[in-house]
C-alpha atoms as a PDB file:
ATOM      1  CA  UNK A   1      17.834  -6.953  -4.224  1.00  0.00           C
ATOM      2  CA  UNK A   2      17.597  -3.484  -5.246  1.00  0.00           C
ATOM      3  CA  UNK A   3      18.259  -0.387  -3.348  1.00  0.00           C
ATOM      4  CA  UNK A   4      14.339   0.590  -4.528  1.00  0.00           C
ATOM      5  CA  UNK A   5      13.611  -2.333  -3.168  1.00  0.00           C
ATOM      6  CA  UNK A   6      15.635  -2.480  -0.089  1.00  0.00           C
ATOM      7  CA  UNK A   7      14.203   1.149   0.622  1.00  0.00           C
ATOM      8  CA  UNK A   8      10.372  -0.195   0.201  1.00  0.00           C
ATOM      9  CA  UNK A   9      11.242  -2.783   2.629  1.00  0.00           C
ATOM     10  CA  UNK A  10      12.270  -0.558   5.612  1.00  0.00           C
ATOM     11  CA  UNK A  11       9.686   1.458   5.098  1.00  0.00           C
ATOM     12  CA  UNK A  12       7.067  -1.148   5.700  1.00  0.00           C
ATOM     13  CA  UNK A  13       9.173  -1.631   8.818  1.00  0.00           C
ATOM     14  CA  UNK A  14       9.754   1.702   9.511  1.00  0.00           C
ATOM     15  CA  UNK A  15       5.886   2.116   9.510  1.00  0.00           C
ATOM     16  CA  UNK A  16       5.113  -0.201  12.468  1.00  0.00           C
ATOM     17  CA  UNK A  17       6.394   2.849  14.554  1.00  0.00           C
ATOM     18  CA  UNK A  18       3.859   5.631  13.760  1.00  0.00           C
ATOM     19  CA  UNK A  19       2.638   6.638  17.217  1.00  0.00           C
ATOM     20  CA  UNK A  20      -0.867   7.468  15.873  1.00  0.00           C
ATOM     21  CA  UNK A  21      -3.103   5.560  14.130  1.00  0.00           C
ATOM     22  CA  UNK A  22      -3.463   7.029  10.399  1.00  0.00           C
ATOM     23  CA  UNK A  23      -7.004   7.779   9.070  1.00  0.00           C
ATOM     24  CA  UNK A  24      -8.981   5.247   7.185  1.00  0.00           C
ATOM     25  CA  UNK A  25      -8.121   6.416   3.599  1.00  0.00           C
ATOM     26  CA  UNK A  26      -4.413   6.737   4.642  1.00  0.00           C
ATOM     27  CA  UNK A  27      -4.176   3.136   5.876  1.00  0.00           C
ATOM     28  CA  UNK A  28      -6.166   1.786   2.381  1.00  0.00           C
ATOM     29  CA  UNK A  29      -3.721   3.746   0.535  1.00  0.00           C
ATOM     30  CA  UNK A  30      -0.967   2.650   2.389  1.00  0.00           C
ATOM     31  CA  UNK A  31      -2.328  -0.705   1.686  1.00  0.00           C
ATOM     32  CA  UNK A  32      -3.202  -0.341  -2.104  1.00  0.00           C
ATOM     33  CA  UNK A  33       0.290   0.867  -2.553  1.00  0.00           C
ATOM     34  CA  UNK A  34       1.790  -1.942  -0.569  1.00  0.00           C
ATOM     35  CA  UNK A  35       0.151  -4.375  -2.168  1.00  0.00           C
ATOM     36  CA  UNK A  36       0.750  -3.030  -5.727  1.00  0.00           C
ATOM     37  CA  UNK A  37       4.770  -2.348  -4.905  1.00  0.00           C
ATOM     38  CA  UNK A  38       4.791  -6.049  -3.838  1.00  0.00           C
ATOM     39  CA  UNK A  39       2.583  -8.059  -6.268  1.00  0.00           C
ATOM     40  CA  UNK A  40       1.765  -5.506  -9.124  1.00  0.00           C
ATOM     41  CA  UNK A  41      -1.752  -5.587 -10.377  1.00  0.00           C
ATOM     42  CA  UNK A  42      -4.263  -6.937  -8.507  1.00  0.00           C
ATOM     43  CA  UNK A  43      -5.666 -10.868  -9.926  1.00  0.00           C
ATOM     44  CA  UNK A  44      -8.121 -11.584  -6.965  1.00  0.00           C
ATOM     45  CA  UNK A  45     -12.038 -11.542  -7.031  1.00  0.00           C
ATOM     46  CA  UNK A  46     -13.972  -9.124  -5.370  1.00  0.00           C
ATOM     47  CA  UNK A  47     -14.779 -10.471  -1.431  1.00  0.00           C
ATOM     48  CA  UNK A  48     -18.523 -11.266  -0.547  1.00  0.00           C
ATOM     49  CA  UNK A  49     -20.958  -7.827  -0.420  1.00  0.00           C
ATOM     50  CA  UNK A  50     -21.194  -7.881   3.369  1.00  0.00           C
ATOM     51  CA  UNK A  51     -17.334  -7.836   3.443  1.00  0.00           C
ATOM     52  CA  UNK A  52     -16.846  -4.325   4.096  1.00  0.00           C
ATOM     53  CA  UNK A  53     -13.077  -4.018   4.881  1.00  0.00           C
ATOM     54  CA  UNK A  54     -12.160  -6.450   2.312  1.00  0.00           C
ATOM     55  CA  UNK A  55     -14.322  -4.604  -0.222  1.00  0.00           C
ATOM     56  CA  UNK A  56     -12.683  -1.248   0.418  1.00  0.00           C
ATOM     57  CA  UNK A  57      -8.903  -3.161   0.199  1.00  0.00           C
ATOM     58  CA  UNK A  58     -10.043  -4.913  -3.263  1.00  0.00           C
ATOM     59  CA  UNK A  59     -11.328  -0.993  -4.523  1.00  0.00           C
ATOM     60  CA  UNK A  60      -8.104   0.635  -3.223  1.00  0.00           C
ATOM     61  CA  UNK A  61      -6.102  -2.029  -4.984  1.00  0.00           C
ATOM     62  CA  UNK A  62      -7.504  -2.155  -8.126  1.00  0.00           C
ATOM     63  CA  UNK A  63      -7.374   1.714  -8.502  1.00  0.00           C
ATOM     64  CA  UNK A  64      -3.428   1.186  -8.826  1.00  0.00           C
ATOM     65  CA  UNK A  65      -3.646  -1.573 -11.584  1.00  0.00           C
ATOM     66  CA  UNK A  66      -1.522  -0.474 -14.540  1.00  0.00           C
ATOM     67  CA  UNK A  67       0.962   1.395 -11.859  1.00  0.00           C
ATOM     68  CA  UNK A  68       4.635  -0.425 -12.406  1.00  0.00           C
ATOM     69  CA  UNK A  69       5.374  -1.393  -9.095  1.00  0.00           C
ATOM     70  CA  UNK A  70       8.243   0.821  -9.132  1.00  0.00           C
ATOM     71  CA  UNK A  71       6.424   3.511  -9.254  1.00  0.00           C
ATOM     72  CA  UNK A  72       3.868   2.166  -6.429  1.00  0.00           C
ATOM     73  CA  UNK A  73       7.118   1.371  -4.008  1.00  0.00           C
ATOM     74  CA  UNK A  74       8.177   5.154  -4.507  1.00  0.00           C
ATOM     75  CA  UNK A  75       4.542   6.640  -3.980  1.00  0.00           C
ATOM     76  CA  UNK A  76       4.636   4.056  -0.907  1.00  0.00           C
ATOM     77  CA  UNK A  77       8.135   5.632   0.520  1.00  0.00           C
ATOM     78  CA  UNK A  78       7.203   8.360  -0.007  1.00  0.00           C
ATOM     79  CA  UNK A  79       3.875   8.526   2.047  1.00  0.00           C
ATOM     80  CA  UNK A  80       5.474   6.674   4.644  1.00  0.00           C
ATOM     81  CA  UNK A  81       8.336   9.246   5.044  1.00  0.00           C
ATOM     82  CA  UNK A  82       5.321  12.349   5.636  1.00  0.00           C
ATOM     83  CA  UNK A  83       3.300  10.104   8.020  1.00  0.00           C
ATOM     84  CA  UNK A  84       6.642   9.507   9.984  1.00  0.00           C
ATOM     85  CA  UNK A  85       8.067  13.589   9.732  1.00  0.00           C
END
């Protein structure tokens, strides 16, 4: 495992202690860039048109695709290290 990847880890971790509740748009990107740091571009159809929150994750998601997952893990860190400062 690398130390990128080691790193992306705890910070998924680390995460599940924010006192507060993020905003909306910070949890879908937290989310999108999750999801793209873990399984790279997204291959999954679009949910059903009355599912709302599962509409927004698939849109957040596919925004990242052609982001190397590198790149996603750092953006992740990154935002998870300000939310937690």
């Amino acid at each position: 495992m690398t130390d990128l990847r080691r790193e992306f880890e705890q910070a998924a971790e680390d995460i599940q202690r924010l006192g507060t509740r993020p905003d909306n748009d910070t949890l879908l990107k937290l989310y999108a860039l999750y999801k793209q740091g873990s399984e790279g571009d997204l291959r999954r159809t679009q949910p059903g048109f009355f599912d709302f929150v599962g509409t927004a994750k698939h849109t957040a998601w596919a925004q990242l695709n052609g982001v190397p997952e590198e790149e996603a893990m750092r953006r992740y860190i990154a935002l998870v290290q300000q939310l937690l400062a």
